[in-house]
C-alpha atoms as a PDB file:
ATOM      1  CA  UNK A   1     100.217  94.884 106.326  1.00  0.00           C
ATOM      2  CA  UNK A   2      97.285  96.131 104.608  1.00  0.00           C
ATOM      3  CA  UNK A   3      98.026  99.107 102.366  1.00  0.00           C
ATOM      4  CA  UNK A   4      94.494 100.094 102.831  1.00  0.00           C
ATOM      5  CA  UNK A   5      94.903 100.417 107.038  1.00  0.00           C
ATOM      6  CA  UNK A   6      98.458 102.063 106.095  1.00  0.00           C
ATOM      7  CA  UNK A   7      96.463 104.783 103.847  1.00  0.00           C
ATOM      8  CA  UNK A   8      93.860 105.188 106.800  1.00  0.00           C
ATOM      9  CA  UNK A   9      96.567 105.713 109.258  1.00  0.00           C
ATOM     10  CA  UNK A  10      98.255 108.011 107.641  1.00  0.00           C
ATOM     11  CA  UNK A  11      94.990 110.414 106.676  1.00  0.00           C
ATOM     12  CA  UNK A  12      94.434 110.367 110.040  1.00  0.00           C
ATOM     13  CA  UNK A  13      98.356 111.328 110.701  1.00  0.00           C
ATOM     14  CA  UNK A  14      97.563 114.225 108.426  1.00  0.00           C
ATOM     15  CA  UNK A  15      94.696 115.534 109.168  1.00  0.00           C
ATOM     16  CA  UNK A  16      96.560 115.512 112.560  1.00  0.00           C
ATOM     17  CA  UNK A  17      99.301 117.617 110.898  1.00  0.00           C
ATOM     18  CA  UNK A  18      96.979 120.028 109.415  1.00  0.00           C
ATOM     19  CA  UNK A  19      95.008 120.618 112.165  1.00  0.00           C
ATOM     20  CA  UNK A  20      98.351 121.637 114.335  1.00  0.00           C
ATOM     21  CA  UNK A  21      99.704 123.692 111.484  1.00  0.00           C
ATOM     22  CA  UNK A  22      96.224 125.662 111.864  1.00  0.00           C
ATOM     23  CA  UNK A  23      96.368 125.435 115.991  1.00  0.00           C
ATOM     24  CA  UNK A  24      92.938 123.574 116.009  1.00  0.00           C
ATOM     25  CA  UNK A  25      92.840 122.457 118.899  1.00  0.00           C
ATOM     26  CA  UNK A  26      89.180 121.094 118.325  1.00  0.00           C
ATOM     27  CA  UNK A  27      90.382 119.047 115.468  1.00  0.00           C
ATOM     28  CA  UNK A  28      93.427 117.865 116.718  1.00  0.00           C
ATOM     29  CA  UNK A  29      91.485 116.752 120.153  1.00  0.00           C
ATOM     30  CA  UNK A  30      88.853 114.546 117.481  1.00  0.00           C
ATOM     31  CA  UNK A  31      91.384 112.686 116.692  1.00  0.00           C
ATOM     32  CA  UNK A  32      92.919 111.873 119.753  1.00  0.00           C
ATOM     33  CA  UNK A  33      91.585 108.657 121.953  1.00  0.00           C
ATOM     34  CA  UNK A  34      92.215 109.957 125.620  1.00  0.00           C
ATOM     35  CA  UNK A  35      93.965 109.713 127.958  1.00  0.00           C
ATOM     36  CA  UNK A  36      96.770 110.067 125.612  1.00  0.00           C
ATOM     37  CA  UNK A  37     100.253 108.975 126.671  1.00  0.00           C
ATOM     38  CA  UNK A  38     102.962 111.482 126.333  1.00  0.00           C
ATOM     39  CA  UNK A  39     106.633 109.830 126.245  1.00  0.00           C
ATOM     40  CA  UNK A  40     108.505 112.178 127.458  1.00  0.00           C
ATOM     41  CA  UNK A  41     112.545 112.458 128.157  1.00  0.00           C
ATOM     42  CA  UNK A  42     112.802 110.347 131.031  1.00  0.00           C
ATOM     43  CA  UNK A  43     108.906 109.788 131.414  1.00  0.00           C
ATOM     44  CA  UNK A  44     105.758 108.572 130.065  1.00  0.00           C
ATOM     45  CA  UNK A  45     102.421 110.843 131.212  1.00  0.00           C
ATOM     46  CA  UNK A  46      98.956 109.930 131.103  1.00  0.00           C
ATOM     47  CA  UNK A  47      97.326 112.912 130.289  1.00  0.00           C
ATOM     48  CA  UNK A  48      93.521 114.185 129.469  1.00  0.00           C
ATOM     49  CA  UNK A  49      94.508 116.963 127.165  1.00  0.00           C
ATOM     50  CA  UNK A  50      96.489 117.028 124.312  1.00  0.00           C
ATOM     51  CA  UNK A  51     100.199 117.753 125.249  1.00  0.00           C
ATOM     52  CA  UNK A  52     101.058 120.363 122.716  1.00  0.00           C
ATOM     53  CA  UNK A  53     100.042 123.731 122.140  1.00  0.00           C
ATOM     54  CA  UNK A  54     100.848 124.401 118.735  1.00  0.00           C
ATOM     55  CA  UNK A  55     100.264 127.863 118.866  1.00  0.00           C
ATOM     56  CA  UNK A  56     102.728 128.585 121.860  1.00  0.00           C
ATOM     57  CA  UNK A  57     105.204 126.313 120.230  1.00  0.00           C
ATOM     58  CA  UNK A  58     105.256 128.033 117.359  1.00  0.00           C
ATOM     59  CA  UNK A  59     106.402 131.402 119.053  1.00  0.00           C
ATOM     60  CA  UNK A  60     108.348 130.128 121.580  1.00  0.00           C
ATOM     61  CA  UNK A  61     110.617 128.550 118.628  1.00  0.00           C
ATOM     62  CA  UNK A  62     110.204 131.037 116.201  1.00  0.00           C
ATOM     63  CA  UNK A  63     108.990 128.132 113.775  1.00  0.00           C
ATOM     64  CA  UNK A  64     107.833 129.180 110.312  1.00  0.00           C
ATOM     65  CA  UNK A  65     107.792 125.677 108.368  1.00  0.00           C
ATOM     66  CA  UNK A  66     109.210 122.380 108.096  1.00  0.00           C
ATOM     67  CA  UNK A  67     111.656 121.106 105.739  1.00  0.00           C
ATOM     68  CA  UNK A  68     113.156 117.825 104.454  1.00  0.00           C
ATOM     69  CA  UNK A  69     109.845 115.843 106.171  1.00  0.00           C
ATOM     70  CA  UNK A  70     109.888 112.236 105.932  1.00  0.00           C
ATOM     71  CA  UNK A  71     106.419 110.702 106.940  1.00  0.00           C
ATOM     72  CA  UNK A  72     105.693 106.625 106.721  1.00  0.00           C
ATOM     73  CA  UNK A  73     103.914 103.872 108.695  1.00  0.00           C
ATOM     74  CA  UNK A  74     106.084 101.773 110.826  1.00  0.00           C
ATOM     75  CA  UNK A  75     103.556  98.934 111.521  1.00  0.00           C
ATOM     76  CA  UNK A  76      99.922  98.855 110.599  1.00  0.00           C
ATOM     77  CA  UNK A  77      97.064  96.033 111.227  1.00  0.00           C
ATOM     78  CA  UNK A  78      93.336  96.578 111.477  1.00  0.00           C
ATOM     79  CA  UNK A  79      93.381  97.586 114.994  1.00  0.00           C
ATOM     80  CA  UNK A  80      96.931  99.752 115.388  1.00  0.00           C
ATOM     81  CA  UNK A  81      99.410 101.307 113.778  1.00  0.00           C
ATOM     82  CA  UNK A  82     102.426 103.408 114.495  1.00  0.00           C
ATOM     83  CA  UNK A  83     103.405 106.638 112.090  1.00  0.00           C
ATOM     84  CA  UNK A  84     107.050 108.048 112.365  1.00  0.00           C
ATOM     85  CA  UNK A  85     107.523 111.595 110.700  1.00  0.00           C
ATOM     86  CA  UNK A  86     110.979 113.033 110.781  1.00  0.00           C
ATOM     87  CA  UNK A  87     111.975 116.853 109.823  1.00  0.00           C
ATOM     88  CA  UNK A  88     113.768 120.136 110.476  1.00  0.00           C
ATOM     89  CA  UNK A  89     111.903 122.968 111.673  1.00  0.00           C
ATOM     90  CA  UNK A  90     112.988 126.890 110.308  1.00  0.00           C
ATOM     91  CA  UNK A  91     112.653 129.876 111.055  1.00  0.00           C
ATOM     92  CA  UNK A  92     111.458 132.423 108.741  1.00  0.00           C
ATOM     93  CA  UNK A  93     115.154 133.576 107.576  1.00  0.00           C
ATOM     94  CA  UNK A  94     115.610 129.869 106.712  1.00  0.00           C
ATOM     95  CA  UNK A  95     117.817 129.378 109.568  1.00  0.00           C
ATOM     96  CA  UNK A  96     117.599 125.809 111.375  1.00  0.00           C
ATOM     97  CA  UNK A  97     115.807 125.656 114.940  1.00  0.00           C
ATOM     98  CA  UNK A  98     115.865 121.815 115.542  1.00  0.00           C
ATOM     99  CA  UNK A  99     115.914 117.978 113.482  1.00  0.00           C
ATOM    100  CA  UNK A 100     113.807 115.800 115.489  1.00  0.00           C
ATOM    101  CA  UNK A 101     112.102 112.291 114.998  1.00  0.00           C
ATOM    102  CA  UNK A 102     108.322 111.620 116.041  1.00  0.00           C
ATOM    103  CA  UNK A 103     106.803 108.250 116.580  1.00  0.00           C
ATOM    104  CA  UNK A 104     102.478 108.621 116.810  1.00  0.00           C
ATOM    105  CA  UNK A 105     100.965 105.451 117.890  1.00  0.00           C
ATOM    106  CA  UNK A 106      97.002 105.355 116.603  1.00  0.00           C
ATOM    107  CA  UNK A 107      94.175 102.895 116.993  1.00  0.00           C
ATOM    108  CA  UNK A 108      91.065 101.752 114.904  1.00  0.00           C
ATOM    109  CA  UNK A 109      87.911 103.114 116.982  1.00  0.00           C
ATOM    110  CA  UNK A 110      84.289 103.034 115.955  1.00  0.00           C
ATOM    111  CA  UNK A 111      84.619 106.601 114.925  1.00  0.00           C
ATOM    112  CA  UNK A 112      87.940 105.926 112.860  1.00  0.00           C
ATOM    113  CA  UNK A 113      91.926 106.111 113.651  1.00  0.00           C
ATOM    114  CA  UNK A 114      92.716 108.104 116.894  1.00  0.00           C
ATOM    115  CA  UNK A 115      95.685 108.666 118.032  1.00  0.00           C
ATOM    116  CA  UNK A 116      96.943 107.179 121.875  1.00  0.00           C
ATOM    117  CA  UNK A 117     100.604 107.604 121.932  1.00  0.00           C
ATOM    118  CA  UNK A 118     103.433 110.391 121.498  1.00  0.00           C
ATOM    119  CA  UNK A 119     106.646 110.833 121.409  1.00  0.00           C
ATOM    120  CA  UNK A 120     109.427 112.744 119.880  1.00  0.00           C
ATOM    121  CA  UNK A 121     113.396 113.281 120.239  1.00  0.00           C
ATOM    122  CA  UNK A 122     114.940 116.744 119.395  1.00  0.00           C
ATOM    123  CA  UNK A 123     118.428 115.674 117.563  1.00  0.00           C
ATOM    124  CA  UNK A 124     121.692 116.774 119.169  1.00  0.00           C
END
């Protein structure tokens, strides 16, 4: 694994991140390749628009930050690589809405890494 393709991949990964913390949709959407396959519980979904609102997610979990991240490639070459980011999302009062895992599968394009593939599992 290249550690240069591992530092690309995970720019892109976080310029992902920052652009969802800031609900830009416009920059999130520039670094997706679409259509963009949602795995879902039960379900993968080819879709042509990003599946997450941030925004609405935000509110609808009361979500003010997230805590204890751990963020790493999983698998990199110079044409793919996979990014799994790990967490617990709080509210404002500190108190714990969810731990969940997220697995991001991205691809080298001519106008850099985009992302193809999501997924994520809420912990029990």
């Amino acid at each position: 694994m290249s550690k240069n393709y591992e530092k690309e991949v995970l720019k892109a990964y976080n310029n992902y991140l920052a652009y969802f913390l800031e609900n830009d949709m416009e920059g999130i959407n520039s670094l997706v390749q679409f259509p963009i396959t949602y795995i879902a519980d039960g379900e993968s979904k080819s879709l042509d628009a990003f599946p997450i609102k941030p925004k609405e997610m935000m509110e609808s979990k009361q979500w003010d930050t997230t805590i204890d991240t751990n963020t790493y490639t999983h698998g990199v070459n110079s044409i793919k690589g996979h990014v799994i980011s790990s967490g617990t999302r709080i509210r404002k009062d500190k108190s714990v809405i969810e731990k969940y895992t997220a697995f991001y599968a991205f691809t080298k394009t001519r106008d850099g890494w985009k992302m193809y593939a999501i997924s994520s599992v809420i912990q029990d």
